[in-house]
Each structure stands twice: as C-alpha cells, then as structure tokens.
PDB file of N, CA and C in Angstrom:
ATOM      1  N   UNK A   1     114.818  18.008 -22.154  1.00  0.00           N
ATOM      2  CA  UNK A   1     114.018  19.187 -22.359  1.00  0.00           C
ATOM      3  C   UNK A   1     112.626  18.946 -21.795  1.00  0.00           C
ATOM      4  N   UNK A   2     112.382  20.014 -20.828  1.00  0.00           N
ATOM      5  CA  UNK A   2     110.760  19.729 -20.370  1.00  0.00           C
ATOM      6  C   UNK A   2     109.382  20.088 -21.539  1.00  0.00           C
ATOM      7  N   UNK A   3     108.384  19.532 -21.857  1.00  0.00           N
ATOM      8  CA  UNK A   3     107.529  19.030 -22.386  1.00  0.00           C
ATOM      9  C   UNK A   3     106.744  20.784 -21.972  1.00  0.00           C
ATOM     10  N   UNK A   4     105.988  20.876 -23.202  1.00  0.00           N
ATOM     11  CA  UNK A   4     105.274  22.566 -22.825  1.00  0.00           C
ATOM     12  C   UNK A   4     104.677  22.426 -21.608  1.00  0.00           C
ATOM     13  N   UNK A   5     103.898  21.877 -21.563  1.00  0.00           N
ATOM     14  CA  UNK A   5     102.879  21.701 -20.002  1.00  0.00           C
ATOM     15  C   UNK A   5     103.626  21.557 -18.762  1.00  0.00           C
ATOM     16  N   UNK A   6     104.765  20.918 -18.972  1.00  0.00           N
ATOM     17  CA  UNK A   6     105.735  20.894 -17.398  1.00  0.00           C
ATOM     18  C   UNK A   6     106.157  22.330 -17.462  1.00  0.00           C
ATOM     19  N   UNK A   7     106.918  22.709 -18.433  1.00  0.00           N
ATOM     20  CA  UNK A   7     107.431  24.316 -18.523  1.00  0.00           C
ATOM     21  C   UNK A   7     106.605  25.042 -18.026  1.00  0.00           C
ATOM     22  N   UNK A   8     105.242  25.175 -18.809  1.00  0.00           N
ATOM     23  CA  UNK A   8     104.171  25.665 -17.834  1.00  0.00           C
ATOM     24  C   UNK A   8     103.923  25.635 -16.629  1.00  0.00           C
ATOM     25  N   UNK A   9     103.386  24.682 -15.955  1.00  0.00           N
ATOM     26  CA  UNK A   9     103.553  24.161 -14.589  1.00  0.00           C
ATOM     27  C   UNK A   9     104.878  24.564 -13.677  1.00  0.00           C
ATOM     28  N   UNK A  10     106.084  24.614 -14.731  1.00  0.00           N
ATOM     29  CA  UNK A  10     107.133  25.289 -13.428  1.00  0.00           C
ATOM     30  C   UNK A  10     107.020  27.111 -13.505  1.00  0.00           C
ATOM     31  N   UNK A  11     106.803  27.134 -14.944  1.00  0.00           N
ATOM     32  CA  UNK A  11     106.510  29.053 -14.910  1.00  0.00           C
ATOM     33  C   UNK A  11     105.044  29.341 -13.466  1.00  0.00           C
ATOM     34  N   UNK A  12     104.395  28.565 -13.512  1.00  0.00           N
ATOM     35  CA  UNK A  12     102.953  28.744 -12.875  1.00  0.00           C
ATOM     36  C   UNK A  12     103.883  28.776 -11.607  1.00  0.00           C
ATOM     37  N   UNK A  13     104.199  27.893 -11.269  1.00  0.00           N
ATOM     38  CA  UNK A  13     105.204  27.226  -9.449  1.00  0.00           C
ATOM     39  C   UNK A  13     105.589  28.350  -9.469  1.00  0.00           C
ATOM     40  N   UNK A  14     106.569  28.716 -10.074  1.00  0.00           N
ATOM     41  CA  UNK A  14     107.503  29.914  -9.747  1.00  0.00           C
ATOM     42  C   UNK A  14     106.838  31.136  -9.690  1.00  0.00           C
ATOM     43  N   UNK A  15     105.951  31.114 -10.305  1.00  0.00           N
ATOM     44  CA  UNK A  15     105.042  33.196  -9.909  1.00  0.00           C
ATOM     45  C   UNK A  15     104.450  32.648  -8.786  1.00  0.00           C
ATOM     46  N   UNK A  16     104.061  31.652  -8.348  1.00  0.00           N
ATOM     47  CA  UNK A  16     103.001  31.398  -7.348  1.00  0.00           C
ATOM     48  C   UNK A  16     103.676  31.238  -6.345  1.00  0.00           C
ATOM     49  N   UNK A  17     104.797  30.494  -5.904  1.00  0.00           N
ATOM     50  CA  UNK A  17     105.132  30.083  -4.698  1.00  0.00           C
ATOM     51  C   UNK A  17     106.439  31.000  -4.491  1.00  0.00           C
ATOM     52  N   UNK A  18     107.723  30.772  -5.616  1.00  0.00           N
ATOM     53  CA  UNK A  18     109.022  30.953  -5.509  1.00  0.00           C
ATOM     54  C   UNK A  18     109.385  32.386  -5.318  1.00  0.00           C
ATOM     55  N   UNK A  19     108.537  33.247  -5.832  1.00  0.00           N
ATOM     56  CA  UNK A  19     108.648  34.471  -6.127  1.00  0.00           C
ATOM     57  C   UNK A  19     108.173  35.293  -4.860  1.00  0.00           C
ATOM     58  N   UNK A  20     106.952  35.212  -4.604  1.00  0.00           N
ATOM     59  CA  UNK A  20     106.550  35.337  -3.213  1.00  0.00           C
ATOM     60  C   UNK A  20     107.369  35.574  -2.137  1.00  0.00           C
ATOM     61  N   UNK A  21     108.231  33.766  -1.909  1.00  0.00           N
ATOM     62  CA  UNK A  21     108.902  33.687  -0.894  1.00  0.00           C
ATOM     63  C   UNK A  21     110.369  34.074  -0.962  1.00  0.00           C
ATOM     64  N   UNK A  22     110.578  34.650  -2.229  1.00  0.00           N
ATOM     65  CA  UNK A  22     112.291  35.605  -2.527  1.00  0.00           C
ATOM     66  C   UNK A  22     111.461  36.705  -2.298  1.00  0.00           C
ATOM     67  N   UNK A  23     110.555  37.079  -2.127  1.00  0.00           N
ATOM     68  CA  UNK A  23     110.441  38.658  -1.707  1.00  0.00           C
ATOM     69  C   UNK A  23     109.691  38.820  -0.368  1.00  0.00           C
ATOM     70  N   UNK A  24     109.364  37.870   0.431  1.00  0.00           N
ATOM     71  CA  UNK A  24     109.342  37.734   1.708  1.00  0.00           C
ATOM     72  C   UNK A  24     110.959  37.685   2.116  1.00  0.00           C
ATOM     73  N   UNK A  25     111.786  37.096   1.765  1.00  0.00           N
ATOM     74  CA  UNK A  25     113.193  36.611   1.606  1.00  0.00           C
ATOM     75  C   UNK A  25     114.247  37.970   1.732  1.00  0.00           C
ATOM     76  N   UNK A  26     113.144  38.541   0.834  1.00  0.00           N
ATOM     77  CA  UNK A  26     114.329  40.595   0.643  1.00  0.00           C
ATOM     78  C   UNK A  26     114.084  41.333   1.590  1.00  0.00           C
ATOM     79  N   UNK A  27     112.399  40.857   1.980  1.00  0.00           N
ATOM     80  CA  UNK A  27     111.883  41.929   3.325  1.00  0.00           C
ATOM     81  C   UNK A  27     112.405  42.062   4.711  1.00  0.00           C
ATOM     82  N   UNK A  28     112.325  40.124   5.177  1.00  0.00           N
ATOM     83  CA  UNK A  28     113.345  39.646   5.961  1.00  0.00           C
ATOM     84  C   UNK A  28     114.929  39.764   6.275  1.00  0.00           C
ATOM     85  N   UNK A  29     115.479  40.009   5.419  1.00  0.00           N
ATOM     86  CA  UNK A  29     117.087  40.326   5.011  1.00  0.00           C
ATOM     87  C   UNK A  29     116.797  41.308   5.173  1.00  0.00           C
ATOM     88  N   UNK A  30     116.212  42.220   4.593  1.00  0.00           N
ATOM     89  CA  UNK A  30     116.334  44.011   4.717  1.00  0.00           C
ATOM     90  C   UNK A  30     116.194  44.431   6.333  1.00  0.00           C
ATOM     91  N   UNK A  31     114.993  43.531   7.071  1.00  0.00           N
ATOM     92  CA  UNK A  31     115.022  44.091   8.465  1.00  0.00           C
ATOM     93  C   UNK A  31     115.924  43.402   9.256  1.00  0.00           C
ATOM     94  N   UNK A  32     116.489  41.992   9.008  1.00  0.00           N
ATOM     95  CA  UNK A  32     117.879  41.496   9.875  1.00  0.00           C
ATOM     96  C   UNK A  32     119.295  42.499   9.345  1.00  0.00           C
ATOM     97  N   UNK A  33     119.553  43.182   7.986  1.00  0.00           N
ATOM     98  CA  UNK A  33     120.672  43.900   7.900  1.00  0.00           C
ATOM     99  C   UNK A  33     120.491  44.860   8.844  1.00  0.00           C
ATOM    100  N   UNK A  34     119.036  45.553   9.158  1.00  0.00           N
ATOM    101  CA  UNK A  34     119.199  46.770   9.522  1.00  0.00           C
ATOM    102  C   UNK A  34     119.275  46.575  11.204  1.00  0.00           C
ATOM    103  N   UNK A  35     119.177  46.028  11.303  1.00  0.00           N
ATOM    104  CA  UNK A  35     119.251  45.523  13.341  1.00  0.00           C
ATOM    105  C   UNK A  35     120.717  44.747  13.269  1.00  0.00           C
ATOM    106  N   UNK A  36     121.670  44.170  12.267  1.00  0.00           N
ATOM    107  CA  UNK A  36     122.709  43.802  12.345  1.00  0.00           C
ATOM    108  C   UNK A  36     123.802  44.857  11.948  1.00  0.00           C
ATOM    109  N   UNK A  37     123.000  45.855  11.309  1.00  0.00           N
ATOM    110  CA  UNK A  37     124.086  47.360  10.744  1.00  0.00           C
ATOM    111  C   UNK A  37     125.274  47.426  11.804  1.00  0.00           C
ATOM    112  N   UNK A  38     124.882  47.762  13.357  1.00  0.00           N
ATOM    113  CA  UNK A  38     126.116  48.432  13.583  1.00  0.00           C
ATOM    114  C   UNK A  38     127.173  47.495  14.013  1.00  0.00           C
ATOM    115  N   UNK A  39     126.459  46.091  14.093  1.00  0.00           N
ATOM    116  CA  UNK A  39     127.885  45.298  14.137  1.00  0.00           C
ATOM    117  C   UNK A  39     128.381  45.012  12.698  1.00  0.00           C
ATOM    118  N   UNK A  40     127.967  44.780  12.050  1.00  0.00           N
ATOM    119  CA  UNK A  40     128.330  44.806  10.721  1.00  0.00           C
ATOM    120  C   UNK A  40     129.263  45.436  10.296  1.00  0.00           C
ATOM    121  N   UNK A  41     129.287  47.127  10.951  1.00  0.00           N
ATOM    122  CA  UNK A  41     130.139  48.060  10.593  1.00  0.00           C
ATOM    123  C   UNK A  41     131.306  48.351  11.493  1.00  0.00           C
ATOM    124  N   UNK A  42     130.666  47.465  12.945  1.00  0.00           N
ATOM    125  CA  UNK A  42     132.469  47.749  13.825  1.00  0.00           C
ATOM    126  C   UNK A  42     133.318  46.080  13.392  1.00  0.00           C
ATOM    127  N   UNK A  43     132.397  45.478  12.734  1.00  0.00           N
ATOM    128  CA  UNK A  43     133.249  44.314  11.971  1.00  0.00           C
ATOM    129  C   UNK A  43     133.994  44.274  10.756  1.00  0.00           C
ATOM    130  N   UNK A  44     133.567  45.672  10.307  1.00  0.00           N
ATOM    131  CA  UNK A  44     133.960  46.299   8.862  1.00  0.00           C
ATOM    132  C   UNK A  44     133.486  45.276   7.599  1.00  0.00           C
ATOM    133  N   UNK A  45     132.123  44.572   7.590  1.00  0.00           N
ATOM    134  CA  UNK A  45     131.590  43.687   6.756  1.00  0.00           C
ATOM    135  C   UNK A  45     130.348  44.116   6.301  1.00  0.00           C
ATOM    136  N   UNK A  46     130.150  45.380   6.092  1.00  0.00           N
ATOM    137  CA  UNK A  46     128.791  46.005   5.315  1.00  0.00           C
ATOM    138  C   UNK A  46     128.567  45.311   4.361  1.00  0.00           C
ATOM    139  N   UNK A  47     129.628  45.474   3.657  1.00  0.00           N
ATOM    140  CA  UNK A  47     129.319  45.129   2.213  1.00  0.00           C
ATOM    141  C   UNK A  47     128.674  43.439   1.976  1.00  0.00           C
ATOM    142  N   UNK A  48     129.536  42.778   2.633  1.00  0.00           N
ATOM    143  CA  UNK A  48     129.146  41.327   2.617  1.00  0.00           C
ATOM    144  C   UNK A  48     127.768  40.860   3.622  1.00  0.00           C
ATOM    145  N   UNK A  49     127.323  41.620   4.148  1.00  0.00           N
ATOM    146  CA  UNK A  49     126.378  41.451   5.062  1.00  0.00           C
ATOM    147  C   UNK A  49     125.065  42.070   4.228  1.00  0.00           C
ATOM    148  N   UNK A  50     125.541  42.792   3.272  1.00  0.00           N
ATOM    149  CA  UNK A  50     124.228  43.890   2.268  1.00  0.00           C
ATOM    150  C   UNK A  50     124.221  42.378   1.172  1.00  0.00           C
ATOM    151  N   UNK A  51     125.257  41.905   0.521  1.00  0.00           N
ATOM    152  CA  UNK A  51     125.039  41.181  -0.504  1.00  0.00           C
ATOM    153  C   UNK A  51     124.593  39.520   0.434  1.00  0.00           C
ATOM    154  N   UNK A  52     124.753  39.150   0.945  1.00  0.00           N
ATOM    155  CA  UNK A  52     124.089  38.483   1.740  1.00  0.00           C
ATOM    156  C   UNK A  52     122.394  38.050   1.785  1.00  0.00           C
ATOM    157  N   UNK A  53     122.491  39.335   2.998  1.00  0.00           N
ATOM    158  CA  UNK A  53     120.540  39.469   3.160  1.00  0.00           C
ATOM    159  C   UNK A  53     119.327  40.365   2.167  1.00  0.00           C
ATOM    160  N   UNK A  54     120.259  41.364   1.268  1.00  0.00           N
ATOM    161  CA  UNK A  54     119.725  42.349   0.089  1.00  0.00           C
ATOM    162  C   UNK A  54     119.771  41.631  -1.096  1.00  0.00           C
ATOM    163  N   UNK A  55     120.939  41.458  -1.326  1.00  0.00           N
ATOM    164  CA  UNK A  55     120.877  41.722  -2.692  1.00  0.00           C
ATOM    165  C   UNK A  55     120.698  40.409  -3.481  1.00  0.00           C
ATOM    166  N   UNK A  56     121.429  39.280  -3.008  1.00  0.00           N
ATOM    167  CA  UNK A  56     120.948  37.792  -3.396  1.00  0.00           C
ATOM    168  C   UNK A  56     119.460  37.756  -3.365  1.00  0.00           C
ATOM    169  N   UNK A  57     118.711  37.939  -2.068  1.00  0.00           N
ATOM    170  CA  UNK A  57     117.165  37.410  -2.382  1.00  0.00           C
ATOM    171  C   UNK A  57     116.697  38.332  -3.364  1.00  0.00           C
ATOM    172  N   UNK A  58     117.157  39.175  -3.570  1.00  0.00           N
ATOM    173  CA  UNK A  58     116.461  40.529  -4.327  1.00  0.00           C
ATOM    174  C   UNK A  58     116.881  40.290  -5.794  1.00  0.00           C
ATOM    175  N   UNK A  59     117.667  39.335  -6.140  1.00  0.00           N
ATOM    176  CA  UNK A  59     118.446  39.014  -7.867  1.00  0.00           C
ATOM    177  C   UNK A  59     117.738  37.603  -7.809  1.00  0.00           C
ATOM    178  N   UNK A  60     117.383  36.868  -6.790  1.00  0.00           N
ATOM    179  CA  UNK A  60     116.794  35.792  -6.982  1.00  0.00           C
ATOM    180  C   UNK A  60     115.189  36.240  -7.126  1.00  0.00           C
ATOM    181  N   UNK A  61     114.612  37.031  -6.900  1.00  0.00           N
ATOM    182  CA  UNK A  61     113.421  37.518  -6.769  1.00  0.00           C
ATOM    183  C   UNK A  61     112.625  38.144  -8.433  1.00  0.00           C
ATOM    184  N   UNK A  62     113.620  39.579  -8.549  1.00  0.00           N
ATOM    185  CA  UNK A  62     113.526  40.630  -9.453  1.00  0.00           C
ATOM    186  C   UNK A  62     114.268  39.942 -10.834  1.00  0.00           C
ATOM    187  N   UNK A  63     115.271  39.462 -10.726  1.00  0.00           N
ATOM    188  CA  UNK A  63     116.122  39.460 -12.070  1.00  0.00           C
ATOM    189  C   UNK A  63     116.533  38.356 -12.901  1.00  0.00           C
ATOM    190  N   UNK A  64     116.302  37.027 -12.229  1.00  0.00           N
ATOM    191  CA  UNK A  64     115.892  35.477 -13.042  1.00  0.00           C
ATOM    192  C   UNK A  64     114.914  35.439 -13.464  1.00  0.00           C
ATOM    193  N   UNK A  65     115.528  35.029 -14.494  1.00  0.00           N
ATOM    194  CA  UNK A  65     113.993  34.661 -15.768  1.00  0.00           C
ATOM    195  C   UNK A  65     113.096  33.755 -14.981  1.00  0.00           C
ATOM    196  N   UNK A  66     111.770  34.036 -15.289  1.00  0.00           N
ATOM    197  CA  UNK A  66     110.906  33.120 -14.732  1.00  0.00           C
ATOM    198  C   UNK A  66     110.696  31.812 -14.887  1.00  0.00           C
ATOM    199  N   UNK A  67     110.711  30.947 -13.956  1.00  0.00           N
ATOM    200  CA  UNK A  67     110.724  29.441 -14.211  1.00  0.00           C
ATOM    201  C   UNK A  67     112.477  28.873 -13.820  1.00  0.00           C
ATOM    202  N   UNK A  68     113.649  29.847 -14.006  1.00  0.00           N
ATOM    203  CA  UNK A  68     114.815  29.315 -13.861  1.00  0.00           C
ATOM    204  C   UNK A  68     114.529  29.060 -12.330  1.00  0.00           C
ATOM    205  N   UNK A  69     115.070  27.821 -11.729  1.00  0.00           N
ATOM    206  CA  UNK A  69     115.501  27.809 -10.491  1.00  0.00           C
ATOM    207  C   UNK A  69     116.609  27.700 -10.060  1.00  0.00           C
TER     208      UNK A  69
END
C-alpha cells in the first residue's frame, strides 16, 4: 500500500502529466481516424479503428479514477 504522500504525488503526476497527454492522445486519434475513415470503411473496420484511436485514449483520459495507471 502506498504511504499518503506517494498517493499524493501519483494523484499530482497524473492531473499534471498523464491526463494531459490522454487528451492530446484523443485529439491525435480523432484527427488520424478521420483521414483514415475511408479506408477504414472499404476495409469494413470502423468500428475497430473508432475504439482504437477514440475511445481507449478517451476512457483512459475521462473515466479512470485519478491516480489509477
């Protein structure tokens, strides 16, 4: 079990650095899906190409508790 002050120190890491770079992470993915769309779709792999570059950085970003890595 980490000690309050390390817990701290990783809650601090994670708003400061981790979080940032999962939502640089969603922005990036959002503009490579959208320039990869139409092969995506004569490959018939939307879906796996959306959960990919969207929606992973975007659940790693928005929806883990803070501090989990």
């Amino acid at each position: 079990m980490l000690g309050e002050n390390a817990a701290h120190d990783l809650h601090r890491s994670d708003d400061a650095v981790a979080r940032p770079l999962g939502l640089g992470a969603t922005v990036v993915g959002t503009a490579i899906w959208i320039v990869t769309l139409p092969f995506s779709a004569l490959g018939g792999n939307v879906s796996e190409a959306t959960d990919r570059l969207i929606v992973d950085p975007a659940r790693f970003t928005f929806v883990r508790p803070l501090g989990e890595l």
